[in-house]
C-alpha atoms as a PDB file:
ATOM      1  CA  UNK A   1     -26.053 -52.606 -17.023  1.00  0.00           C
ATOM      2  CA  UNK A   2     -25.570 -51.366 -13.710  1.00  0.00           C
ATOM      3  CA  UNK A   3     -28.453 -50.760 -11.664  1.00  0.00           C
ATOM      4  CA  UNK A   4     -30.220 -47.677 -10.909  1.00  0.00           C
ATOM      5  CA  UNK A   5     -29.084 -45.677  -7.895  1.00  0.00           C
ATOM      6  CA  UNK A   6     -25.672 -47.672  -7.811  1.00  0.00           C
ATOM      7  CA  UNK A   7     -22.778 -45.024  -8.462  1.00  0.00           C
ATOM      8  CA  UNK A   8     -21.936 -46.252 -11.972  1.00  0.00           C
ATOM      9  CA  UNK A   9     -24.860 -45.220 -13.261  1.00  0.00           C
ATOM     10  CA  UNK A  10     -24.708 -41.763 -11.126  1.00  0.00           C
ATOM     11  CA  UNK A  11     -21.616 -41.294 -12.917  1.00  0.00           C
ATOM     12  CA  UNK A  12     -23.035 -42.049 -15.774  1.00  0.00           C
ATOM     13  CA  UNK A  13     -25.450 -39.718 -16.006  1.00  0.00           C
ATOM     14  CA  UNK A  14     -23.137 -37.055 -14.501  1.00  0.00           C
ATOM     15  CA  UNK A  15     -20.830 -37.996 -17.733  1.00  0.00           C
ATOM     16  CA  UNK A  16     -17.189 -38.736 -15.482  1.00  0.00           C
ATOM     17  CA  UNK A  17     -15.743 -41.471 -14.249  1.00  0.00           C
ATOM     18  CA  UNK A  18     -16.381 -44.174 -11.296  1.00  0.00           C
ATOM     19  CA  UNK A  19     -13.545 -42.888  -9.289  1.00  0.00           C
ATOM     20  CA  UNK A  20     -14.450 -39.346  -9.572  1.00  0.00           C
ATOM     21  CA  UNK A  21     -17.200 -39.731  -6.915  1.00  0.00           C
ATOM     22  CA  UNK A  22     -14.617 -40.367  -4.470  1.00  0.00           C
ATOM     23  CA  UNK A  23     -12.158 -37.613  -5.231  1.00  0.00           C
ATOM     24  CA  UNK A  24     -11.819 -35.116  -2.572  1.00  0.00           C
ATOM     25  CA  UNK A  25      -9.296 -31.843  -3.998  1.00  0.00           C
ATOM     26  CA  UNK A  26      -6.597 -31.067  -1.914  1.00  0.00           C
ATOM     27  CA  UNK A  27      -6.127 -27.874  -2.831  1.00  0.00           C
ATOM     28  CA  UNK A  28      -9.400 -26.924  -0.436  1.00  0.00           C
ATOM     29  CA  UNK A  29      -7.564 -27.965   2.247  1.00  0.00           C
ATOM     30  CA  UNK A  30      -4.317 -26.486   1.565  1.00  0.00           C
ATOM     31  CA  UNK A  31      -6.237 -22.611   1.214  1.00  0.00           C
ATOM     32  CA  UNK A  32      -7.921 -23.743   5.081  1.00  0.00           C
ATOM     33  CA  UNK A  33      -4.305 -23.905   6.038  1.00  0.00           C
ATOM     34  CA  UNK A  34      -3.269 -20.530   4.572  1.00  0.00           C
ATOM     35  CA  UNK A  35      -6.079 -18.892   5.540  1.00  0.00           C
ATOM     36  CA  UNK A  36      -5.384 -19.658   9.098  1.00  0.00           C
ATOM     37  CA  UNK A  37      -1.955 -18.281   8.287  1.00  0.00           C
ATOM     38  CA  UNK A  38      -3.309 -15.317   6.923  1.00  0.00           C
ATOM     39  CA  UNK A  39      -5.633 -14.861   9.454  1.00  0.00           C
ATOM     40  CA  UNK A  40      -3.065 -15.036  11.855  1.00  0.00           C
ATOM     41  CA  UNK A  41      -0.632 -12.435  10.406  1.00  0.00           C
ATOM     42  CA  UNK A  42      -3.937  -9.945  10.423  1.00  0.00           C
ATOM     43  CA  UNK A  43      -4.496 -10.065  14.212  1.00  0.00           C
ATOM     44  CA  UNK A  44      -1.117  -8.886  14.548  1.00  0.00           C
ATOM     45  CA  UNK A  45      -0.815  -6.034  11.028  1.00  0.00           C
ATOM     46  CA  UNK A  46      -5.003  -5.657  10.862  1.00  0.00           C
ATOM     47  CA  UNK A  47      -3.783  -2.787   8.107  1.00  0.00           C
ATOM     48  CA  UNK A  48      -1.555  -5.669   5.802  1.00  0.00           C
ATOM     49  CA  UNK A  49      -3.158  -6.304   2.298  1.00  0.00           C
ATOM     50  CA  UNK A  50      -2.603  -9.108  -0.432  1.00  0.00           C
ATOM     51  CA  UNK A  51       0.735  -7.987  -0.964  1.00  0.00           C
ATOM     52  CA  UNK A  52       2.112  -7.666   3.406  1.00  0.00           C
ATOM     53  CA  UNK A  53       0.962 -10.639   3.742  1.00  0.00           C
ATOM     54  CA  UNK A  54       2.214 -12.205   0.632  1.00  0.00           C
ATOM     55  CA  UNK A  55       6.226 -11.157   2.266  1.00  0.00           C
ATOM     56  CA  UNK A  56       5.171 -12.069   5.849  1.00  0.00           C
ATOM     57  CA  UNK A  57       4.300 -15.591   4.642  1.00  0.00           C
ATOM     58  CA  UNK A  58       6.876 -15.566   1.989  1.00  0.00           C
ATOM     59  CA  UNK A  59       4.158 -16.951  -1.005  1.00  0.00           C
ATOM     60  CA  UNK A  60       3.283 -15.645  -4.029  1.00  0.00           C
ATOM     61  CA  UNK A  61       0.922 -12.375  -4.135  1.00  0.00           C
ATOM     62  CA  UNK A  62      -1.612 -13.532  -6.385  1.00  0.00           C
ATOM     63  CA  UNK A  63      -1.887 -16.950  -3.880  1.00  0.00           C
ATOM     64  CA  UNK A  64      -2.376 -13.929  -1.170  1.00  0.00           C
ATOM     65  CA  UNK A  65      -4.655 -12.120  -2.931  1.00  0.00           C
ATOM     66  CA  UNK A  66      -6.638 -15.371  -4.333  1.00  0.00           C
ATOM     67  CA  UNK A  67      -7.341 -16.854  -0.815  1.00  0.00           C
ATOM     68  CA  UNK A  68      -7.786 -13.748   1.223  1.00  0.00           C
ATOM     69  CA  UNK A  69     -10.615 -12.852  -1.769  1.00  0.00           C
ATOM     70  CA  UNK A  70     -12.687 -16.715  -1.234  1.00  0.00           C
ATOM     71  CA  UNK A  71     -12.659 -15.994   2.367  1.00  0.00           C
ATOM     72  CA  UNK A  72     -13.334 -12.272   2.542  1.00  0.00           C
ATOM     73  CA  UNK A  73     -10.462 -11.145   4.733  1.00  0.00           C
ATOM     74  CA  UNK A  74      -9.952  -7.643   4.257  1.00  0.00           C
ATOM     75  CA  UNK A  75      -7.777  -4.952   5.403  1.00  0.00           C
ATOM     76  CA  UNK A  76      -9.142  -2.452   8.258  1.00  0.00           C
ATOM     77  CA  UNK A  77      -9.870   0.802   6.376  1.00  0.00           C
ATOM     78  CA  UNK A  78      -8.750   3.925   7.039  1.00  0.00           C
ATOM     79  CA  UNK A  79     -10.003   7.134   8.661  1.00  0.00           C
ATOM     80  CA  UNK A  80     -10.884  10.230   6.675  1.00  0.00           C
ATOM     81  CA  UNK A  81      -8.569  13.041   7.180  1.00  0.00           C
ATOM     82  CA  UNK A  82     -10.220  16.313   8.732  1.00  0.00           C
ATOM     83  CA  UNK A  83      -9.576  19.815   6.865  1.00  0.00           C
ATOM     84  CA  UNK A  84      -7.412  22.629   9.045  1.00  0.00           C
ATOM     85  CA  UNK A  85     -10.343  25.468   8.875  1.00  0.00           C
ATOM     86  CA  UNK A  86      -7.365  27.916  10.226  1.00  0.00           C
ATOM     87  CA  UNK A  87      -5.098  27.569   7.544  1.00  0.00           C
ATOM     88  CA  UNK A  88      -8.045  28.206   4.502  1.00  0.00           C
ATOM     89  CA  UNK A  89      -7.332  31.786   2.819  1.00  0.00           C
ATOM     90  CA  UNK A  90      -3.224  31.626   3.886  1.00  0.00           C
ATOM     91  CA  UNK A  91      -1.301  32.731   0.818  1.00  0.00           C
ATOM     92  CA  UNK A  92       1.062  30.649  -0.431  1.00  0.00           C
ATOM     93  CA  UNK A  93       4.583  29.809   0.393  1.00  0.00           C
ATOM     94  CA  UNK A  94       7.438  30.928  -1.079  1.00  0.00           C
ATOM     95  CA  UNK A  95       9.410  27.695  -0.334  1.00  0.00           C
ATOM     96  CA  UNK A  96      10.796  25.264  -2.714  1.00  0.00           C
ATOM     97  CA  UNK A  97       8.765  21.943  -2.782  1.00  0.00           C
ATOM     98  CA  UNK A  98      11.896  20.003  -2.916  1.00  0.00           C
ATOM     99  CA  UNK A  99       9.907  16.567  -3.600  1.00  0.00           C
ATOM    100  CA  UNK A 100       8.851  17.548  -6.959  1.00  0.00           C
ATOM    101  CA  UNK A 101      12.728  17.664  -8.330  1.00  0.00           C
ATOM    102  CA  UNK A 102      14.009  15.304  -5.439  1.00  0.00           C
ATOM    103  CA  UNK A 103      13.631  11.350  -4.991  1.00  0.00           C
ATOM    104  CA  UNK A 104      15.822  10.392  -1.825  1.00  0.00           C
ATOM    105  CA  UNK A 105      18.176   7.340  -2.316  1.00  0.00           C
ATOM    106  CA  UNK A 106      19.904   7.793   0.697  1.00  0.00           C
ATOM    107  CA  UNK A 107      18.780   8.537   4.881  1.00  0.00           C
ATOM    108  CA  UNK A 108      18.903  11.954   5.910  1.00  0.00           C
ATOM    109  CA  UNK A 109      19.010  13.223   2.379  1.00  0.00           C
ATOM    110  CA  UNK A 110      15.032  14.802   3.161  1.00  0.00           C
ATOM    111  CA  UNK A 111      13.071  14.398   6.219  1.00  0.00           C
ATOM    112  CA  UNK A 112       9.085  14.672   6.379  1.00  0.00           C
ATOM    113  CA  UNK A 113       6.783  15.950   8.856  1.00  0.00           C
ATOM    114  CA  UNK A 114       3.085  16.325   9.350  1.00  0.00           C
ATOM    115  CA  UNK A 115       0.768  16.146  12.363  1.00  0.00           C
ATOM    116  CA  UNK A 116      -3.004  14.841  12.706  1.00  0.00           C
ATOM    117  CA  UNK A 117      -6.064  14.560  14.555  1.00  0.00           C
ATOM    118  CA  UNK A 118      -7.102  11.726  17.268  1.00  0.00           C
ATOM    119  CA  UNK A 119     -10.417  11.666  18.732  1.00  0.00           C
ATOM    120  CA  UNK A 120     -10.042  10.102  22.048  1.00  0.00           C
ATOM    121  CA  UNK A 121     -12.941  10.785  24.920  1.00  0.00           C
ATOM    122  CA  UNK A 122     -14.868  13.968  23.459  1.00  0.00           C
ATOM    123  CA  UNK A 123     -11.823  15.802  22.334  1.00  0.00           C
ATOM    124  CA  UNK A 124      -8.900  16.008  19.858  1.00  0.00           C
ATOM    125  CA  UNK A 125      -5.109  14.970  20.855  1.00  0.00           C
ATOM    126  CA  UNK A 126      -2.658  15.838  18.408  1.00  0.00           C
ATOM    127  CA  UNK A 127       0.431  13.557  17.219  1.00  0.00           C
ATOM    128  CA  UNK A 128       3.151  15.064  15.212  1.00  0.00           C
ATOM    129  CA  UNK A 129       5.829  13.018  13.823  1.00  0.00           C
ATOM    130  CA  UNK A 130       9.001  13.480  11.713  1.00  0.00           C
ATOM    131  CA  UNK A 131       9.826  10.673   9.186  1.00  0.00           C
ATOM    132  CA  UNK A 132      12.930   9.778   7.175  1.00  0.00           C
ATOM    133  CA  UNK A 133      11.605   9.753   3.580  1.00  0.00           C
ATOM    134  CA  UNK A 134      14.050   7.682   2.085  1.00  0.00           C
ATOM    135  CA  UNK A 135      13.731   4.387   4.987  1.00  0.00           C
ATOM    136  CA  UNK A 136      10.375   5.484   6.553  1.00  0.00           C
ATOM    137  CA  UNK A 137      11.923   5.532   9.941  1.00  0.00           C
ATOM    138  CA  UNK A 138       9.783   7.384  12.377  1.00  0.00           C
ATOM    139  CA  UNK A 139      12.840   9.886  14.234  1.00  0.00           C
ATOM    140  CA  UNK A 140      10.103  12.540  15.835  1.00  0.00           C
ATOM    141  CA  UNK A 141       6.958  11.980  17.617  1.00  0.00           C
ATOM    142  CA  UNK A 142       5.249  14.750  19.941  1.00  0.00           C
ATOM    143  CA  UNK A 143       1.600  14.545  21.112  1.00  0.00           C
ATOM    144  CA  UNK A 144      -0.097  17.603  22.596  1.00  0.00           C
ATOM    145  CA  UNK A 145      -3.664  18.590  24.506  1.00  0.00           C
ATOM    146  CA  UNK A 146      -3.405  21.625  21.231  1.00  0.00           C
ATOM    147  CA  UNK A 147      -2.046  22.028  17.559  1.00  0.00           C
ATOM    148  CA  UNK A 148       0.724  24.643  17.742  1.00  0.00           C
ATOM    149  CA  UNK A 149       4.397  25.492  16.922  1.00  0.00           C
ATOM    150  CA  UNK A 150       5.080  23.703  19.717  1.00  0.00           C
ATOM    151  CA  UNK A 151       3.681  20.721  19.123  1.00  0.00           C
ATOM    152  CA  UNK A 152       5.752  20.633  15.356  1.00  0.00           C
ATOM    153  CA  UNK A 153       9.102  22.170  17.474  1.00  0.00           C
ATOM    154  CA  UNK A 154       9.053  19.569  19.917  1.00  0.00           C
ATOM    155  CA  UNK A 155       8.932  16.294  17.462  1.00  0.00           C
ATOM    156  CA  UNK A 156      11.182  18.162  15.249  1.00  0.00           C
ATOM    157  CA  UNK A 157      13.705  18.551  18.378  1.00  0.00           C
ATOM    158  CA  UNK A 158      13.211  15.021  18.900  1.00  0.00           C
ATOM    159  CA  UNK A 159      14.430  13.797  16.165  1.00  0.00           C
ATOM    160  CA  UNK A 160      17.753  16.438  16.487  1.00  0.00           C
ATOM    161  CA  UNK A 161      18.333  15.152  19.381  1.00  0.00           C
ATOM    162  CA  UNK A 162      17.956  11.424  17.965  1.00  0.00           C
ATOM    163  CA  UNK A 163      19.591  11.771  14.737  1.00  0.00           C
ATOM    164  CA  UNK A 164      23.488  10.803  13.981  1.00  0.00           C
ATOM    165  CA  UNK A 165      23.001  12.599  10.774  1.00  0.00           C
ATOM    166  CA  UNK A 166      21.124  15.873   9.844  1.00  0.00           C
ATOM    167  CA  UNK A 167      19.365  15.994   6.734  1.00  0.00           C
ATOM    168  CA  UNK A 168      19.283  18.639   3.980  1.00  0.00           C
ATOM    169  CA  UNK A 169      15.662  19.014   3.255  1.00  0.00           C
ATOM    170  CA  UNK A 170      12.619  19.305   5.807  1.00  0.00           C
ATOM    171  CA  UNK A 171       9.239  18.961   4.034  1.00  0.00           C
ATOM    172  CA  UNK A 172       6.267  19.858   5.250  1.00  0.00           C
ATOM    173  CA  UNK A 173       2.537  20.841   4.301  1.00  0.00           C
ATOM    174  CA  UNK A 174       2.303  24.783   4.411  1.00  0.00           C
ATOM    175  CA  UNK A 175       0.195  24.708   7.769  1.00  0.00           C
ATOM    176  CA  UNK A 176       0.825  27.600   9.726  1.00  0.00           C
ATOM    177  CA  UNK A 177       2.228  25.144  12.414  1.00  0.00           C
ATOM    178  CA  UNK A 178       5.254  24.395   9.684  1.00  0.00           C
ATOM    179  CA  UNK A 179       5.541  28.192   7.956  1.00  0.00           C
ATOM    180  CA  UNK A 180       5.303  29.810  11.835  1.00  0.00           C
ATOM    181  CA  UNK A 181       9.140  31.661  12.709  1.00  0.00           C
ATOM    182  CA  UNK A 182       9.379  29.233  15.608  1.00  0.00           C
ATOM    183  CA  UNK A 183       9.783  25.915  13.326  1.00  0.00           C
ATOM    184  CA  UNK A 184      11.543  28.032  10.717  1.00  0.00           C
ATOM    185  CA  UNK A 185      14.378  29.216  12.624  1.00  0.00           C
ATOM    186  CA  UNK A 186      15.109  25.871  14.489  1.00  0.00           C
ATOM    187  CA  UNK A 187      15.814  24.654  10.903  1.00  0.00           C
ATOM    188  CA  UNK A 188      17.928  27.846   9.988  1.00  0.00           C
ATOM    189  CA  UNK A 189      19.997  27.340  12.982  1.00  0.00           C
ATOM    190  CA  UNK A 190      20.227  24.114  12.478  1.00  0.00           C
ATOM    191  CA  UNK A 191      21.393  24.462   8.243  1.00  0.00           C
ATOM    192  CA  UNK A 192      18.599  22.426   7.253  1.00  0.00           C
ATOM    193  CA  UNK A 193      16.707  23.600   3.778  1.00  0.00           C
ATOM    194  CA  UNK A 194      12.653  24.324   4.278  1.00  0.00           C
ATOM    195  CA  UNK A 195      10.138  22.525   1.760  1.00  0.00           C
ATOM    196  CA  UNK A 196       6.671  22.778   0.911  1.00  0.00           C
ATOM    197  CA  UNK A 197       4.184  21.159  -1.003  1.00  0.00           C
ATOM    198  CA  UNK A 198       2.019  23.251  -2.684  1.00  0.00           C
ATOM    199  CA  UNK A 199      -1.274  24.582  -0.634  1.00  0.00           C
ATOM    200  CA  UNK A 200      -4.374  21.580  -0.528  1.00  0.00           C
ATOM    201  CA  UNK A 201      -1.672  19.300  -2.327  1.00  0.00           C
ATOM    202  CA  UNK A 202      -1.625  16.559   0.382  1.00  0.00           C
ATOM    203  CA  UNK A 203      -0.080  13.605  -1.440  1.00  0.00           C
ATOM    204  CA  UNK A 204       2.841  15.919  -2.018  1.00  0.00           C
ATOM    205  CA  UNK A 205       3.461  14.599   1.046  1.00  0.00           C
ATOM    206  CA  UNK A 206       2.678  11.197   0.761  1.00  0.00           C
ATOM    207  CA  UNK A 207       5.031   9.324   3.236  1.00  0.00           C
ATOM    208  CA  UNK A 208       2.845  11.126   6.314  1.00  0.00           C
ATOM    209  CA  UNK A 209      -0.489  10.843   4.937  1.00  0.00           C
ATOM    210  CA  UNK A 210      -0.079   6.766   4.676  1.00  0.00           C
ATOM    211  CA  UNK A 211       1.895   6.697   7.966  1.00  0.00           C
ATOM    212  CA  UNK A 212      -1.356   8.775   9.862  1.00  0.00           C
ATOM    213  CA  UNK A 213      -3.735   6.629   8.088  1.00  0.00           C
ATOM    214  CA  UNK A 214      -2.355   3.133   8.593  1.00  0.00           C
ATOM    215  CA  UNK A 215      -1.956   3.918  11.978  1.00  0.00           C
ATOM    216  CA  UNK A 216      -5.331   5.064  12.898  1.00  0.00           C
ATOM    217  CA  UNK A 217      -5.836   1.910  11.780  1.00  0.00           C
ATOM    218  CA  UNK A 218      -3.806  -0.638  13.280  1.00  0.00           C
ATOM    219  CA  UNK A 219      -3.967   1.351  16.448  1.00  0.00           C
ATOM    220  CA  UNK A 220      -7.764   0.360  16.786  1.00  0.00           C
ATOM    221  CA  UNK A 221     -10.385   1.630  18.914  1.00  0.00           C
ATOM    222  CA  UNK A 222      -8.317   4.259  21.066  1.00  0.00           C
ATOM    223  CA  UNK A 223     -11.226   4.828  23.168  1.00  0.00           C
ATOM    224  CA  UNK A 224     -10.794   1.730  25.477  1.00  0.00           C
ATOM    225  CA  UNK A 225      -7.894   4.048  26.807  1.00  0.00           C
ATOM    226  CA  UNK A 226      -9.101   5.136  30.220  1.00  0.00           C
ATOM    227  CA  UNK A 227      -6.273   8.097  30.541  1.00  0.00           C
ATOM    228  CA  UNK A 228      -4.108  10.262  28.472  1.00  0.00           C
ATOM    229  CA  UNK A 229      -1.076   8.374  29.719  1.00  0.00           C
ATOM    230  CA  UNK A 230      -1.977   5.397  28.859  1.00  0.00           C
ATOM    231  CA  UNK A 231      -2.996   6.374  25.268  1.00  0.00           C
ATOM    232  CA  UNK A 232       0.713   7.836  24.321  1.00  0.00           C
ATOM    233  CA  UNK A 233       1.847   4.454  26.085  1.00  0.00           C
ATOM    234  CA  UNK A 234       0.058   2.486  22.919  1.00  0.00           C
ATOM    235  CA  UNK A 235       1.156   5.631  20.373  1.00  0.00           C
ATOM    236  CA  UNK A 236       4.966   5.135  21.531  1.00  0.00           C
ATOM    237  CA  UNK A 237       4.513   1.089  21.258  1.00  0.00           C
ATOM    238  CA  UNK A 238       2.317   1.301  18.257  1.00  0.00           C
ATOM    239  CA  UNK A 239       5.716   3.321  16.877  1.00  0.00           C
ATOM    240  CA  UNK A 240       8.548   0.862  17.739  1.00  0.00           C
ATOM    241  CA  UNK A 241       6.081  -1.638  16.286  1.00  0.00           C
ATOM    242  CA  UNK A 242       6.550   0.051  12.980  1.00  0.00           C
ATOM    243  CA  UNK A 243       9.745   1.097  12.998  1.00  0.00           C
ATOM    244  CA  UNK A 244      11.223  -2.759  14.222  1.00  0.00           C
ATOM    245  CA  UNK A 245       8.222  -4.989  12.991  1.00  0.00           C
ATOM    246  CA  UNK A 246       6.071  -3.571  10.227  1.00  0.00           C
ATOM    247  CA  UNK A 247       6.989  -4.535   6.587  1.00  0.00           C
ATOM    248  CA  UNK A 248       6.986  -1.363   4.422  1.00  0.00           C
ATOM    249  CA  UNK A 249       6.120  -2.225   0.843  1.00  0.00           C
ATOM    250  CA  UNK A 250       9.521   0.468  -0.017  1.00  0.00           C
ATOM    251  CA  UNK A 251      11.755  -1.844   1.198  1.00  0.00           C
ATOM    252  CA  UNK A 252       9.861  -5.138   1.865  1.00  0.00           C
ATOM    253  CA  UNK A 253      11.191  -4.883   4.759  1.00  0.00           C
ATOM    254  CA  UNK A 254      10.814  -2.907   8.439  1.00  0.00           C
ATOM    255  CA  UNK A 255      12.700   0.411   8.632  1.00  0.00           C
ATOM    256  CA  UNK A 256      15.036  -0.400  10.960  1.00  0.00           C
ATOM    257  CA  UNK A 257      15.656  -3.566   8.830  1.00  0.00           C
ATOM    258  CA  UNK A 258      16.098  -1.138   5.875  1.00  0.00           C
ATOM    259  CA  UNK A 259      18.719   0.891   7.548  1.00  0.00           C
ATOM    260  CA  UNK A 260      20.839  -2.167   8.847  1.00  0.00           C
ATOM    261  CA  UNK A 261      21.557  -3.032   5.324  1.00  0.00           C
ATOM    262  CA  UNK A 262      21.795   0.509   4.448  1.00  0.00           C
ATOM    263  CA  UNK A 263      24.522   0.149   7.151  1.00  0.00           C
ATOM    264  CA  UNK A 264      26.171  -3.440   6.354  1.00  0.00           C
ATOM    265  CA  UNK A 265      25.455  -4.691   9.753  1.00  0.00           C
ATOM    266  CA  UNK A 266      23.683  -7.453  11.211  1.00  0.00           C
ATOM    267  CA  UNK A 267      22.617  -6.282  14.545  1.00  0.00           C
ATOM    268  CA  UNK A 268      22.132  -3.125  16.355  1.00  0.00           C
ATOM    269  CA  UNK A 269      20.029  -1.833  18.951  1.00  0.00           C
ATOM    270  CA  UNK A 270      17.627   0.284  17.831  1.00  0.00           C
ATOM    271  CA  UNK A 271      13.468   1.403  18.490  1.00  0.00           C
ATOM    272  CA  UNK A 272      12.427   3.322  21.062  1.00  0.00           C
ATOM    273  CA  UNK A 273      12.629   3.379  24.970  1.00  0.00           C
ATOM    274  CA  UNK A 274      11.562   5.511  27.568  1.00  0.00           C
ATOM    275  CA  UNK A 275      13.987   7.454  29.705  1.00  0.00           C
ATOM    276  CA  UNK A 276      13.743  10.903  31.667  1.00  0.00           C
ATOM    277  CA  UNK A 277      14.583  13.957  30.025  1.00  0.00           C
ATOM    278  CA  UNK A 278      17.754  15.775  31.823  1.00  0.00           C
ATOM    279  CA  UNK A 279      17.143  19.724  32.716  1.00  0.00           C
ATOM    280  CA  UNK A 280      18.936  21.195  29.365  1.00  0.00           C
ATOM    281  CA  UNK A 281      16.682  18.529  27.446  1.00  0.00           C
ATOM    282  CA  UNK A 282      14.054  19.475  29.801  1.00  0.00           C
ATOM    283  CA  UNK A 283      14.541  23.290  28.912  1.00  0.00           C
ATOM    284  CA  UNK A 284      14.755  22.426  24.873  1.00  0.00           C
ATOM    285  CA  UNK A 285      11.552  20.685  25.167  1.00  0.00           C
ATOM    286  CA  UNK A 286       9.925  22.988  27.754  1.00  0.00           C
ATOM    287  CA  UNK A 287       8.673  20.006  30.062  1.00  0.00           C
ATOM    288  CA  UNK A 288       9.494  18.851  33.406  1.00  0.00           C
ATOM    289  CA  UNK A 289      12.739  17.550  34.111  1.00  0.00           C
ATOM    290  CA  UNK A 290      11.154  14.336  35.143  1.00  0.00           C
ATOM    291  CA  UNK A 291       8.870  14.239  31.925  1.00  0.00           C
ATOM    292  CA  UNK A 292       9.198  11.082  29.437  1.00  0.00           C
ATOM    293  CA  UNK A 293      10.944  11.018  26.222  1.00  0.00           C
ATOM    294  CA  UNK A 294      10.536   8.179  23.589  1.00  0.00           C
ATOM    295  CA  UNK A 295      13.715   8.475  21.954  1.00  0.00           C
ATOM    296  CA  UNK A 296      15.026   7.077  18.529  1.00  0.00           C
ATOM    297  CA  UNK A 297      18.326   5.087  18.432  1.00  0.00           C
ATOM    298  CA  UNK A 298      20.440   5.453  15.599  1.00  0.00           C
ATOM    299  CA  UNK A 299      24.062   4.706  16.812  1.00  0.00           C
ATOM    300  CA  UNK A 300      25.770   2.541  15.065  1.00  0.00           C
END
């Protein structure tokens, strides 16, 4: 009989074997490692959930969702969209809301377009953006001191003056920014159909609400910006970053990656870099000849 106290009779009375007291499970050690993997991958996407990080480490999702879930690590979460007071009692637009009929399959086949709100140092900036539905490629960005025509023209030029391609569809909310004679005749002249989701219908437009949200969150804290400059510095980075880094669940893949297979090709430049506007440019955009355009690349 072994005596008491020894570890035969511990096991014993625990009811397993000797050599059970001396196992140590591996598979403890093994989540350690992923979860400094995992951890790592969230410093650089804070917004990637179970299933980003699953495809950035190339492992299973429910292994992603399993360890991220023992440890706690979460996903920033996202901002609350504020209401557009000005647009409340508008009636409704006559436009076709092309999205409801239409799923893209191809680039250029419908582009999207939406601006928001960013707080920064006791006021609002405004970021507009124009986004290919079908590869989630941002082609348009504009950010203005005001929410105007303007402010929708001028990301809307952008990505005209980007694009290799014109698309058939534009698709917008019905804010007055998008229904104004300004925006709508720069798509006339341009041949490009006008759509609309319906009025207080937001995930009609889906595509832009995620893009705003995920990127007021991976953005972070935009106060530590001392200067306006300095803030469309991080928006313009923050937007190559998606457009050349960030997986997209769509494609499980970046967009850019997206449209090089679209394409057949291997390599090609693409993102966004900073160059001065010339005087007609200048004129379209009504800046400064020596103001700074972030421009998409698209040549093949």
């Amino acid at each position: 009989m072994a005596p008491k106290g020894s570890k035969s009779a511990l096991a014993k009375e625990l009811g397993v074997s000797r050599g059970m007291l001396y196992y140590h499970p591996k598979q403890g050690d093994k989540d350690e490692v992923l979860r400094r993997e995992i951890e790592a991958v969230m410093l650089l996407h804070p917004a990637y959930g179970h299933q980003r990080v699953a495809l950035a480490l190339k492992i299973s999702r429910k292994r992603a969702r399993r360890v991220m879930k023992i440890f706690g690590l979460k996903p920033a979460r996202r901002a609350k969209t504020p209401r557009k007071p000005d647009d409340i009692g508008r009636p409704a637009s006559k436009r076709p809301d092309i999205l409801r009929v239409l799923s893209p399959i191809a680039p250029d086949v419908v582009w999207v377009a939406d601006f928001t709100y960013i707080w920064f140092h006791d006021r609002h900036i405004y970021l507009a953006t124009v986004i290919d539905r079908f590869t989630r490629e941002v082609l348009g960005v504009a950010v203005m001191m005001e929410h105007s025509a303007e402010l929708v023209c001028r990301a809307l030029k952008m990505a005209l003056l980007g694009a290799s391609t014109l698309p058939l569809w534009f698709h917008s909310d019905q804010g007055s920014e998008y229904t104004s004679g300004e925006a709508e005749a720069l798509l006339t002249a341009n041949g490009i159909g006008i759509s609309h989701a319906p009025k207080a219908s937001p995930w009609r437009n889906g595509s832009q609400e995620s893009f705003f949200g995920r990127f007021k969150v991976e953005v972070g804290d935009l106060e530590r910006f001392k200067t306006l400059p300095q803030l469309m510095e991080a928006i313009y980075i923050h937007i190559a970053y998606y457009n050349t880094e960030r997986i997209h669940s769509a494609h499980r893949t970046p967009p850019a990656t997206a449209l090089l297979r679209l394409a057949g090709l291997g390599s090609v430049f693409y993102g966004f870099e900073p160059r001065r506007l010339s005087e007609p440019e200048a004129n379209i955009y009504g800046g400064a000849g020596g103001e700074h355009l972030w421009r998409s690349r698209r040549d093949f």
